[in-house]
PDB file of N, CA and C in Angstrom:
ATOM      1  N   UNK A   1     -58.916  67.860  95.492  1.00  0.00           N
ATOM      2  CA  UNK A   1     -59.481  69.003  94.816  1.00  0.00           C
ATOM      3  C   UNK A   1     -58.816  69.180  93.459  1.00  0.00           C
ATOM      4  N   UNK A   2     -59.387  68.523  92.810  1.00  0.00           N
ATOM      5  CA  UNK A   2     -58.586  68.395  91.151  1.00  0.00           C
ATOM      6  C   UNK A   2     -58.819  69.877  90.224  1.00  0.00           C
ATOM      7  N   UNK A   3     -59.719  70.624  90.853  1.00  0.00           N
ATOM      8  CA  UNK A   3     -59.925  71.999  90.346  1.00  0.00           C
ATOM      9  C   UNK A   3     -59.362  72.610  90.730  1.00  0.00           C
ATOM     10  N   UNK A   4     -58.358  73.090  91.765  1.00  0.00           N
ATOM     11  CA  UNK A   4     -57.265  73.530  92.387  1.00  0.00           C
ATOM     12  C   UNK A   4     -55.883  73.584  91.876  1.00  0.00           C
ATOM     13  N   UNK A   5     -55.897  71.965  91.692  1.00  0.00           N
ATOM     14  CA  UNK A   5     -54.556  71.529  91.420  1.00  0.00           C
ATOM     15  C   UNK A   5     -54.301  71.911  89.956  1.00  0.00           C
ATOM     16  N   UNK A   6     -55.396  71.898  89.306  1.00  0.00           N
ATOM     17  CA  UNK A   6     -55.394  72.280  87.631  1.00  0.00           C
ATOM     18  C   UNK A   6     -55.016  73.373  87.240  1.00  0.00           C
ATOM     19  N   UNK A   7     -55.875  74.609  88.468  1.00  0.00           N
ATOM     20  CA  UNK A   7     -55.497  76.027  88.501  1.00  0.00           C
ATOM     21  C   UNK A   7     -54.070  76.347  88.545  1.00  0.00           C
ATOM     22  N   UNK A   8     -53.564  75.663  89.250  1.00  0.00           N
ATOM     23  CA  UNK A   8     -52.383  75.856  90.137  1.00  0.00           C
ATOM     24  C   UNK A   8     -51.589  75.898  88.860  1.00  0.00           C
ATOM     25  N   UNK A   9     -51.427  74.402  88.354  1.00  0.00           N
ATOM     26  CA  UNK A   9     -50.983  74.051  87.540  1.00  0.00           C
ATOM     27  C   UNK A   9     -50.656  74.374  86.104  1.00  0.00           C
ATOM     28  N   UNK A  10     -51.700  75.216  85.667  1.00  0.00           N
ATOM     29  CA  UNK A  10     -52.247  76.134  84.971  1.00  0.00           C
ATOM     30  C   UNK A  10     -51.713  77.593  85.572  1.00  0.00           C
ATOM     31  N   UNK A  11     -51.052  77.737  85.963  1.00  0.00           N
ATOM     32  CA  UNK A  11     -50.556  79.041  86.511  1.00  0.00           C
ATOM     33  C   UNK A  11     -50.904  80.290  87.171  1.00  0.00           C
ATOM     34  N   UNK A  12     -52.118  79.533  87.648  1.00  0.00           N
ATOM     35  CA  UNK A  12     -53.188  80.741  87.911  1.00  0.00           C
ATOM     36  C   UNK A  12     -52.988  81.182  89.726  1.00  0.00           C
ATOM     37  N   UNK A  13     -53.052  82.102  89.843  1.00  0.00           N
ATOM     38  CA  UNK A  13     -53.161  82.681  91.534  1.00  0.00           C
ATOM     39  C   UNK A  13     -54.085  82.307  91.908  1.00  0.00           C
ATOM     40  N   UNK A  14     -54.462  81.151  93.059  1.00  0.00           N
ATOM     41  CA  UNK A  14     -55.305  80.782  93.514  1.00  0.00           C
ATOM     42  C   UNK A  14     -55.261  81.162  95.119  1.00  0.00           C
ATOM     43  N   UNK A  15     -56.538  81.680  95.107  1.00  0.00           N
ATOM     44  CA  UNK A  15     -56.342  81.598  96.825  1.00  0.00           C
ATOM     45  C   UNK A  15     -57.722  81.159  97.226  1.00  0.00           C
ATOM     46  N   UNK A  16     -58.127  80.226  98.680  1.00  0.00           N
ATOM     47  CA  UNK A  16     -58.910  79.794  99.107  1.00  0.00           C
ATOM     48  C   UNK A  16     -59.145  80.058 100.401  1.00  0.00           C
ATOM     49  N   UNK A  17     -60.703  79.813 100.596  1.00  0.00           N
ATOM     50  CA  UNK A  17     -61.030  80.101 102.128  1.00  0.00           C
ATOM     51  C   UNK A  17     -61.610  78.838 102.579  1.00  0.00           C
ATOM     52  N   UNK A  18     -61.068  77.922 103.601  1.00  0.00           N
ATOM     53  CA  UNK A  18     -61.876  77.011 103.699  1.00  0.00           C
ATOM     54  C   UNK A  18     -62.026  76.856 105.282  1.00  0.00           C
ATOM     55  N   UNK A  19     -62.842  76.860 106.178  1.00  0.00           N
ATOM     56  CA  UNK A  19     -63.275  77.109 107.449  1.00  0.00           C
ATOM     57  C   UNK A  19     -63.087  75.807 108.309  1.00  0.00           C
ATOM     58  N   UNK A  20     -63.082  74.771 107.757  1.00  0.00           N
ATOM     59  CA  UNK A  20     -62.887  73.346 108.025  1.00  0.00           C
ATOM     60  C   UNK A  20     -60.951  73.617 108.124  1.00  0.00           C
ATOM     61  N   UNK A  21     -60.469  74.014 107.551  1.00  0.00           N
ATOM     62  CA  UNK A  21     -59.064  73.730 107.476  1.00  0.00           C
ATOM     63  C   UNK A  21     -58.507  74.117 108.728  1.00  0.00           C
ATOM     64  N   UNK A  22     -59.054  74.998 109.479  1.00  0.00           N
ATOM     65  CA  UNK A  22     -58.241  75.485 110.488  1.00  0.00           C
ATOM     66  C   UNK A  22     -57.258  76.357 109.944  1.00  0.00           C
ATOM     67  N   UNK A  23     -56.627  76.843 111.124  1.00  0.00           N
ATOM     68  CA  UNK A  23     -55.089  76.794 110.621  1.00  0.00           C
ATOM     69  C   UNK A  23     -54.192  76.137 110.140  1.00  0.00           C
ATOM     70  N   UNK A  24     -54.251  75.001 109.680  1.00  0.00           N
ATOM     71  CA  UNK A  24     -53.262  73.683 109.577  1.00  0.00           C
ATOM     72  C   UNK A  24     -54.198  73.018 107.798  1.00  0.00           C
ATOM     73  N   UNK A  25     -53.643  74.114 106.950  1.00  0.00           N
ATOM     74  CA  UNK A  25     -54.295  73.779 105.230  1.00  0.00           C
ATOM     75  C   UNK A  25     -53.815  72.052 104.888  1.00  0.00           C
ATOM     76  N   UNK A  26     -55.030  71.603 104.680  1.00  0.00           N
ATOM     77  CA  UNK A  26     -55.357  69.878 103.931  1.00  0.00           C
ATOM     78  C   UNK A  26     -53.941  70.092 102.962  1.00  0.00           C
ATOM     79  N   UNK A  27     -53.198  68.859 102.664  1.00  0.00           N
ATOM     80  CA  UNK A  27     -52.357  69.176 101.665  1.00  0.00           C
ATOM     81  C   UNK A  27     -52.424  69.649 100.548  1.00  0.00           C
ATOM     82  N   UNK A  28     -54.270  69.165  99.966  1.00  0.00           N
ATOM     83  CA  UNK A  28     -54.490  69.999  98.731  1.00  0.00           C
ATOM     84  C   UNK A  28     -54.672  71.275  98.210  1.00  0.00           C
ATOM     85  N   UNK A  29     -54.475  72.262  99.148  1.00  0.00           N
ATOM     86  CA  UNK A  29     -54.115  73.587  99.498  1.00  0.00           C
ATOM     87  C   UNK A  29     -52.365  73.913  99.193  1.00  0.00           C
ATOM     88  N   UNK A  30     -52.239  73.158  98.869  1.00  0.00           N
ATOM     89  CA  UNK A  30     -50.584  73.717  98.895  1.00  0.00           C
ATOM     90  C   UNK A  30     -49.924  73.955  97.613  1.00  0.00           C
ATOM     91  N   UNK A  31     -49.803  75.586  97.712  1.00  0.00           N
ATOM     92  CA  UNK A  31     -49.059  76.206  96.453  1.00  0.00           C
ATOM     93  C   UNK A  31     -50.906  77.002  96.481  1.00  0.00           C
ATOM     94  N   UNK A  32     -51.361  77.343  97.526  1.00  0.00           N
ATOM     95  CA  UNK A  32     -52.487  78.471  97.548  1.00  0.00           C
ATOM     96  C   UNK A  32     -52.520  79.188  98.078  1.00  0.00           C
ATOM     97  N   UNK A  33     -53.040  80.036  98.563  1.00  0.00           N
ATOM     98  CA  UNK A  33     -53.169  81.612  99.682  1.00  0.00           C
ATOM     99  C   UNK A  33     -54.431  80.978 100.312  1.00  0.00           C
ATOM    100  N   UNK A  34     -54.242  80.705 101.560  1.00  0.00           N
ATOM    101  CA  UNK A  34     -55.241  80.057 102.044  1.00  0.00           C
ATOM    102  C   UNK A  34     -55.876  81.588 103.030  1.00  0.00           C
ATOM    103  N   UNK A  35     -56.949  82.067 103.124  1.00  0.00           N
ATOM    104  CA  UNK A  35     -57.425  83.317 103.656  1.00  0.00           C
ATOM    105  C   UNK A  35     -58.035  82.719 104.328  1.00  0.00           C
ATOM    106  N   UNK A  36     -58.125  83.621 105.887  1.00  0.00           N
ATOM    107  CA  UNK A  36     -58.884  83.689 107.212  1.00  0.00           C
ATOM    108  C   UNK A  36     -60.138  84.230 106.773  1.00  0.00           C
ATOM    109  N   UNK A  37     -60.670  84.638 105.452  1.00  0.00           N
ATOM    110  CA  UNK A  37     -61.673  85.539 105.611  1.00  0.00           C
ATOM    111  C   UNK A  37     -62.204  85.705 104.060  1.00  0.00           C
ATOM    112  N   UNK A  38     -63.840  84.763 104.195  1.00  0.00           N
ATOM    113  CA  UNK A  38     -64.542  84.802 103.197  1.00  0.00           C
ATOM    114  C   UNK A  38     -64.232  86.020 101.613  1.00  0.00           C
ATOM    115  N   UNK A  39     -64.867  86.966 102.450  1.00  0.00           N
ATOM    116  CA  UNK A  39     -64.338  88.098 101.648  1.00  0.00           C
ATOM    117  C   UNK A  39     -62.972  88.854 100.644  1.00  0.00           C
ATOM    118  N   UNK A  40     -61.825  87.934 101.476  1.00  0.00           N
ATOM    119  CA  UNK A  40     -60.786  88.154 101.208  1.00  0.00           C
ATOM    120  C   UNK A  40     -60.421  87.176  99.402  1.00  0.00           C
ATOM    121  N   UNK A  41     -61.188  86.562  99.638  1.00  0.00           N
ATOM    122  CA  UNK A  41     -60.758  85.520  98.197  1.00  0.00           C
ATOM    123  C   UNK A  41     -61.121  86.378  97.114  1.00  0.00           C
ATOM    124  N   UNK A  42     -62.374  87.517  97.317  1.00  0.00           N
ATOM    125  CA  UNK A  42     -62.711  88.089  95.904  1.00  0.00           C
ATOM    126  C   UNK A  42     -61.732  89.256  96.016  1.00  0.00           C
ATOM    127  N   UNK A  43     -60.905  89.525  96.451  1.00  0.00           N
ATOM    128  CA  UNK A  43     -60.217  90.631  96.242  1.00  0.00           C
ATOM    129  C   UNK A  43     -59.533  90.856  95.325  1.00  0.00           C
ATOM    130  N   UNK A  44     -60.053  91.273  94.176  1.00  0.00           N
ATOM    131  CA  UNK A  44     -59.038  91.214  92.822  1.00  0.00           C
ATOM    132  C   UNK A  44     -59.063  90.371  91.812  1.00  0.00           C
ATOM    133  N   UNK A  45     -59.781  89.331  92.088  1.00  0.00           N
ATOM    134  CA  UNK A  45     -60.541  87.964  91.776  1.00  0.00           C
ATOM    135  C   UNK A  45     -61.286  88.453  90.035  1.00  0.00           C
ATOM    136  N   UNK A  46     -60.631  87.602  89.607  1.00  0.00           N
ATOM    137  CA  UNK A  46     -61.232  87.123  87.961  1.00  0.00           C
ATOM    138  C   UNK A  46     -62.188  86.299  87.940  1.00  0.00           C
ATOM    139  N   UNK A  47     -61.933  85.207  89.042  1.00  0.00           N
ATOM    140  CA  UNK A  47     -63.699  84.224  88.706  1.00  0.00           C
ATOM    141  C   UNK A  47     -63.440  83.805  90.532  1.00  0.00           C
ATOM    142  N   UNK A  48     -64.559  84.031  90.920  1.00  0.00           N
ATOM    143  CA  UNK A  48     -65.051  83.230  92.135  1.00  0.00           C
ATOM    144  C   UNK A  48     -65.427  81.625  91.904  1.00  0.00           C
ATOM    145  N   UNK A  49     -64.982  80.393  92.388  1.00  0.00           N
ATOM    146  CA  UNK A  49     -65.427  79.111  92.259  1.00  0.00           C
ATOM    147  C   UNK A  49     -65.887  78.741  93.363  1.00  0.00           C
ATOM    148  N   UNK A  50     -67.248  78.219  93.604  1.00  0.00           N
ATOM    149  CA  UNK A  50     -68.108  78.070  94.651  1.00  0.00           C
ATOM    150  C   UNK A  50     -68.088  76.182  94.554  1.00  0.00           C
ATOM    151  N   UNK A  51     -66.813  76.083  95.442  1.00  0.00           N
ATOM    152  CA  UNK A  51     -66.699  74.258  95.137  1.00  0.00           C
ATOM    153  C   UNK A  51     -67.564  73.405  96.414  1.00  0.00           C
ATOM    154  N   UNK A  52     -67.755  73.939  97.502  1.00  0.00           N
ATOM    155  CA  UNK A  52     -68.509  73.182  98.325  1.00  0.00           C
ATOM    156  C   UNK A  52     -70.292  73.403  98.270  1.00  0.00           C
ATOM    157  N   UNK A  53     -70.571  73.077  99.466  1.00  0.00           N
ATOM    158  CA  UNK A  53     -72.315  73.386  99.342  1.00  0.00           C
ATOM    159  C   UNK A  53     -72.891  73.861 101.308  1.00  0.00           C
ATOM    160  N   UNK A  54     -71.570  74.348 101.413  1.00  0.00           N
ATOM    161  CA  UNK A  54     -71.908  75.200 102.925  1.00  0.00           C
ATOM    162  C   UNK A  54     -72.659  76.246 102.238  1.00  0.00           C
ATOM    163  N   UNK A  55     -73.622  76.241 103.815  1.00  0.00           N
ATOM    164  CA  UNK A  55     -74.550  77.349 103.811  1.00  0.00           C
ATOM    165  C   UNK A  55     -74.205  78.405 103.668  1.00  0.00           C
ATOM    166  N   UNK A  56     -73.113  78.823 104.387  1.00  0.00           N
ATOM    167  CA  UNK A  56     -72.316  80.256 105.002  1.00  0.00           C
ATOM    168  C   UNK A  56     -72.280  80.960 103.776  1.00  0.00           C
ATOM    169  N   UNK A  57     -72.196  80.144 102.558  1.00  0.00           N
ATOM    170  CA  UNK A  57     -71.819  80.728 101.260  1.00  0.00           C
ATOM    171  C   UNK A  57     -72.887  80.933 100.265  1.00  0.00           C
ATOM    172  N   UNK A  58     -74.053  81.099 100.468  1.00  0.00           N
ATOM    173  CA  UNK A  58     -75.402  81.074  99.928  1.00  0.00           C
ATOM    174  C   UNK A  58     -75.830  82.678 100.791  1.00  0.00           C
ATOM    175  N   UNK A  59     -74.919  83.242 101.578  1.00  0.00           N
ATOM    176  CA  UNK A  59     -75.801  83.929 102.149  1.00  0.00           C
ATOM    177  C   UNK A  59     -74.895  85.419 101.996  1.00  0.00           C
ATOM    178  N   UNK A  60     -73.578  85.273 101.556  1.00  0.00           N
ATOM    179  CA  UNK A  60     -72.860  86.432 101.818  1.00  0.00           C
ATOM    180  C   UNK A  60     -73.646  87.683 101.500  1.00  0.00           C
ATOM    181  N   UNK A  61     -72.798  88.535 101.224  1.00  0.00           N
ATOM    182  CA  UNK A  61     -73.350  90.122 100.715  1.00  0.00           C
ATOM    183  C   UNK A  61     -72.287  89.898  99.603  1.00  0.00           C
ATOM    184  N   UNK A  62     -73.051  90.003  98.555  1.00  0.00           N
ATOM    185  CA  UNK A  62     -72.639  89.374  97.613  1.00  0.00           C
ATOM    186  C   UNK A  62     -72.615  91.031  96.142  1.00  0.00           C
ATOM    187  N   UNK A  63     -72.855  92.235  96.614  1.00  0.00           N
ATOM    188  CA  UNK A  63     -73.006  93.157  96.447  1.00  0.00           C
ATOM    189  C   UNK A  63     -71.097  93.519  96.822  1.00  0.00           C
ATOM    190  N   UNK A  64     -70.807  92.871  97.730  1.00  0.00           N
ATOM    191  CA  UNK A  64     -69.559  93.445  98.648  1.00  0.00           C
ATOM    192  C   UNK A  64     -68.513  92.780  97.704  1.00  0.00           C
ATOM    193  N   UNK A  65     -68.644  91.345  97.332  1.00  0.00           N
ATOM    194  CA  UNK A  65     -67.976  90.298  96.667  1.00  0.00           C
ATOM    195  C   UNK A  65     -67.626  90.795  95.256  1.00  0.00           C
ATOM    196  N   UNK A  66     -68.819  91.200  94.558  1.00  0.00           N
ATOM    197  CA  UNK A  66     -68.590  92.076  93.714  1.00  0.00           C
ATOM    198  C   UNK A  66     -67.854  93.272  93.256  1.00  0.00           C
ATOM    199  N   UNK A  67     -68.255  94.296  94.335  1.00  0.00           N
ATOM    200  CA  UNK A  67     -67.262  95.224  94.485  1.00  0.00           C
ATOM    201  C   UNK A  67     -65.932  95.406  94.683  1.00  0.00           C
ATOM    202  N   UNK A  68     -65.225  93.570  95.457  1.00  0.00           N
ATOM    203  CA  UNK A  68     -63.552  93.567  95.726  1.00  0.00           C
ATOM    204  C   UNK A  68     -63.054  92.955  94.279  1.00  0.00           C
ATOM    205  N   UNK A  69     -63.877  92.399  93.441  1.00  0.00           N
ATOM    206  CA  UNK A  69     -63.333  91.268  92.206  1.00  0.00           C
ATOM    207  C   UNK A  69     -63.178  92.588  91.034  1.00  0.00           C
ATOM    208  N   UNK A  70     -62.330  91.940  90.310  1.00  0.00           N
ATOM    209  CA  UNK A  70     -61.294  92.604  89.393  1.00  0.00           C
ATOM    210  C   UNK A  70     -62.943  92.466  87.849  1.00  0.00           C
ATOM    211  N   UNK A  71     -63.202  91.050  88.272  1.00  0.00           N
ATOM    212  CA  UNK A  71     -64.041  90.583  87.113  1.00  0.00           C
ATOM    213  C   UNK A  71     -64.899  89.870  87.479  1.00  0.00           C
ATOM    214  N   UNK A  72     -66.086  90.616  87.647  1.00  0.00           N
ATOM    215  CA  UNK A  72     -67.044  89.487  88.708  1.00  0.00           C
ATOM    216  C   UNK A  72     -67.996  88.140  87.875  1.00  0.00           C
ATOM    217  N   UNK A  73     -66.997  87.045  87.725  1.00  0.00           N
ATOM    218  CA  UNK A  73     -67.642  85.788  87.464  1.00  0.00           C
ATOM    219  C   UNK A  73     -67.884  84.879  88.128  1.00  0.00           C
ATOM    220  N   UNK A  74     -68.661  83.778  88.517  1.00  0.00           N
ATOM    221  CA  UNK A  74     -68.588  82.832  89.347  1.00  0.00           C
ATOM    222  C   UNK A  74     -68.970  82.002  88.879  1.00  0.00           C
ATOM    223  N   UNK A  75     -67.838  80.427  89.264  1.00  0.00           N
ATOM    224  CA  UNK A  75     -68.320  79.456  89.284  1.00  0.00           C
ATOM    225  C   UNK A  75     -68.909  78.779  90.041  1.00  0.00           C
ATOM    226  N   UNK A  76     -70.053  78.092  89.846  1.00  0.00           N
ATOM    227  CA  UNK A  76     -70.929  77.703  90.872  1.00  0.00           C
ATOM    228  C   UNK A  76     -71.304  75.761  90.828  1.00  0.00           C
ATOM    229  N   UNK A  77     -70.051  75.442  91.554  1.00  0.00           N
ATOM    230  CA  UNK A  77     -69.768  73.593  91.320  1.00  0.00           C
ATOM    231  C   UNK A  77     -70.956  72.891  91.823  1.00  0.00           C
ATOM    232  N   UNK A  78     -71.568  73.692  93.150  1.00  0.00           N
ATOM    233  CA  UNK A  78     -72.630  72.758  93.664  1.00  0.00           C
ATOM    234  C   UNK A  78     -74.161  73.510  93.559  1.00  0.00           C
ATOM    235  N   UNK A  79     -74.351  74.691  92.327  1.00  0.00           N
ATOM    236  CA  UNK A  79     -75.022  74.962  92.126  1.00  0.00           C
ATOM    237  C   UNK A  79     -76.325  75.598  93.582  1.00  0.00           C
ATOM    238  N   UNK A  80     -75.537  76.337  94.077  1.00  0.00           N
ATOM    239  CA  UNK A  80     -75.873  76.876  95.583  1.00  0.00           C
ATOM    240  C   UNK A  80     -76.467  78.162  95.515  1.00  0.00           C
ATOM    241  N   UNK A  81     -76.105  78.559  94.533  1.00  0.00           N
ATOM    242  CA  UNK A  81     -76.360  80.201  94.614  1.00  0.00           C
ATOM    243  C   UNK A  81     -77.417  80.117  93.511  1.00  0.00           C
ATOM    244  N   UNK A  82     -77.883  81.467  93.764  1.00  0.00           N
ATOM    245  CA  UNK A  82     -79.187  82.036  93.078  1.00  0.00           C
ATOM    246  C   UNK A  82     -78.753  82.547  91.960  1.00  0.00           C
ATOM    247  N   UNK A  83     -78.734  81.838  90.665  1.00  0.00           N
ATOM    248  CA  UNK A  83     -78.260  82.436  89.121  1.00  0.00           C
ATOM    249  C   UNK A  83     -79.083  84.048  88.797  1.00  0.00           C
ATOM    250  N   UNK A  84     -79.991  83.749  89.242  1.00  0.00           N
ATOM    251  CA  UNK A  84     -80.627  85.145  88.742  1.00  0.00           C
ATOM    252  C   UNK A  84     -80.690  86.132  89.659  1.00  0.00           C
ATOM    253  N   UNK A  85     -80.376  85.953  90.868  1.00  0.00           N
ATOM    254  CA  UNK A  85     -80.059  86.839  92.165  1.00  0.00           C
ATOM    255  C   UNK A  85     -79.209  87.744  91.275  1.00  0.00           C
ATOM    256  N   UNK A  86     -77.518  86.821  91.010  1.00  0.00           N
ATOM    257  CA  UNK A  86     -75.946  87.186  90.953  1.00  0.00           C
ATOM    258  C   UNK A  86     -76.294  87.991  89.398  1.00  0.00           C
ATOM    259  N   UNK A  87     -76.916  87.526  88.795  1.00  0.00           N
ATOM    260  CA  UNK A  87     -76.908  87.997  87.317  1.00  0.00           C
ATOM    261  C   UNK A  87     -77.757  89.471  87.565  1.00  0.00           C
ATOM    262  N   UNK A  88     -78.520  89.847  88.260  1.00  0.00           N
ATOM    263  CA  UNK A  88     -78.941  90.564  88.536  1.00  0.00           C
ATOM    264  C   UNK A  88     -78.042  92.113  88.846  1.00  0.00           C
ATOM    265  N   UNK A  89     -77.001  90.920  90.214  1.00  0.00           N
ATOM    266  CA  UNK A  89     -75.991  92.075  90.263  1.00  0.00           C
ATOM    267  C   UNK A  89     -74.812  92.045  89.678  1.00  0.00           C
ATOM    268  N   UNK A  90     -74.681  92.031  88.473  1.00  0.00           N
ATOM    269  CA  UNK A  90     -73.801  92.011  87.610  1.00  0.00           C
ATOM    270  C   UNK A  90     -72.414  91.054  87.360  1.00  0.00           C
ATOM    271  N   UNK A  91     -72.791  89.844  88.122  1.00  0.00           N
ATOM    272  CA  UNK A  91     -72.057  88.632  87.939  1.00  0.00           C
ATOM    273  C   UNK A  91     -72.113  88.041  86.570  1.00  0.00           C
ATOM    274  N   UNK A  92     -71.126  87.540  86.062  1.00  0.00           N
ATOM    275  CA  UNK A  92     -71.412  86.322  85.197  1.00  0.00           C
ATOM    276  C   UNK A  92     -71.358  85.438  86.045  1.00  0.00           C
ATOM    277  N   UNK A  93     -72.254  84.459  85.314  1.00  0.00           N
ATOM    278  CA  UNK A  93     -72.360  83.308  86.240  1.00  0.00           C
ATOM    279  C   UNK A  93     -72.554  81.924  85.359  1.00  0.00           C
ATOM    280  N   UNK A  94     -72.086  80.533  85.707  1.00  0.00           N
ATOM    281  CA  UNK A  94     -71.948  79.348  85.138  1.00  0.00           C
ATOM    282  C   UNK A  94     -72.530  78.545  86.582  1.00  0.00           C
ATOM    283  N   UNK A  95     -73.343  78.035  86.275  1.00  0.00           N
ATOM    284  CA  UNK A  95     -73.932  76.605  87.382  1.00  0.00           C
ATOM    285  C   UNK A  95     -73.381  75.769  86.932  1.00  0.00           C
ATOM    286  N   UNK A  96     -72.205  74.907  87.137  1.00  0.00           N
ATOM    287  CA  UNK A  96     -72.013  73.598  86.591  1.00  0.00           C
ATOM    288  C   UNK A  96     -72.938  72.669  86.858  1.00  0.00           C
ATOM    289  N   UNK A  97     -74.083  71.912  85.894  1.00  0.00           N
ATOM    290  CA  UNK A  97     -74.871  70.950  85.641  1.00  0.00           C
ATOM    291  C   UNK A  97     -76.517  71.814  85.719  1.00  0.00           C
ATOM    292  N   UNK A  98     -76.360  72.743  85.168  1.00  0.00           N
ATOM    293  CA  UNK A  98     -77.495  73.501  85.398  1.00  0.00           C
ATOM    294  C   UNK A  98     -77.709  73.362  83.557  1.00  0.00           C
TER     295      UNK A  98
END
């Protein structure tokens, strides 16, 4: 996850939710806040990055996501989400390859 490691690296507070990881975070998680709970990543959150292309994440309440983020932007890597849905509710939003 070279977008991670950049963040990281870059000094930025990263925290991730990834449902595949289990309890037991992939090494490329390390030096992250790995959260039990979707919701929990926008909490305070400057940009949301939408790096996979699970369903689970096309469907949130995304009204709610909004309301926990400090600055509601999102990046959108696999171009999953509805640009004009999020823009609607007051996201910025970037589709990478859109």
């Amino acid at each position: 996850m070279h977008i991670l490691r950049k963040a990281l690296n870059e000094g930025a507070t990263v925290r991730v939710y990834d449902p595949a990881a289990g309890e037991y975070a992939p090494e490329y998680l390390a030096g992250a806040q790995v959260c039990s709970d979707p919701y929990e990543v926008a909490d305070g959150a400057d940009v949301l990055a939408v790096l996979t292309e699970w369903d689970e994440f096309r469907w949130k309440d995304f009204d709610r996501v909004r309301a926990a983020m400090r600055n509601p932007h999102i990046v959108d890597a696999r171009n999953l989400l509805d640009p004009a849905a999020l823009r609607r509710r007051g996201f910025g939003y970037v589709g990478i390859g859109r």
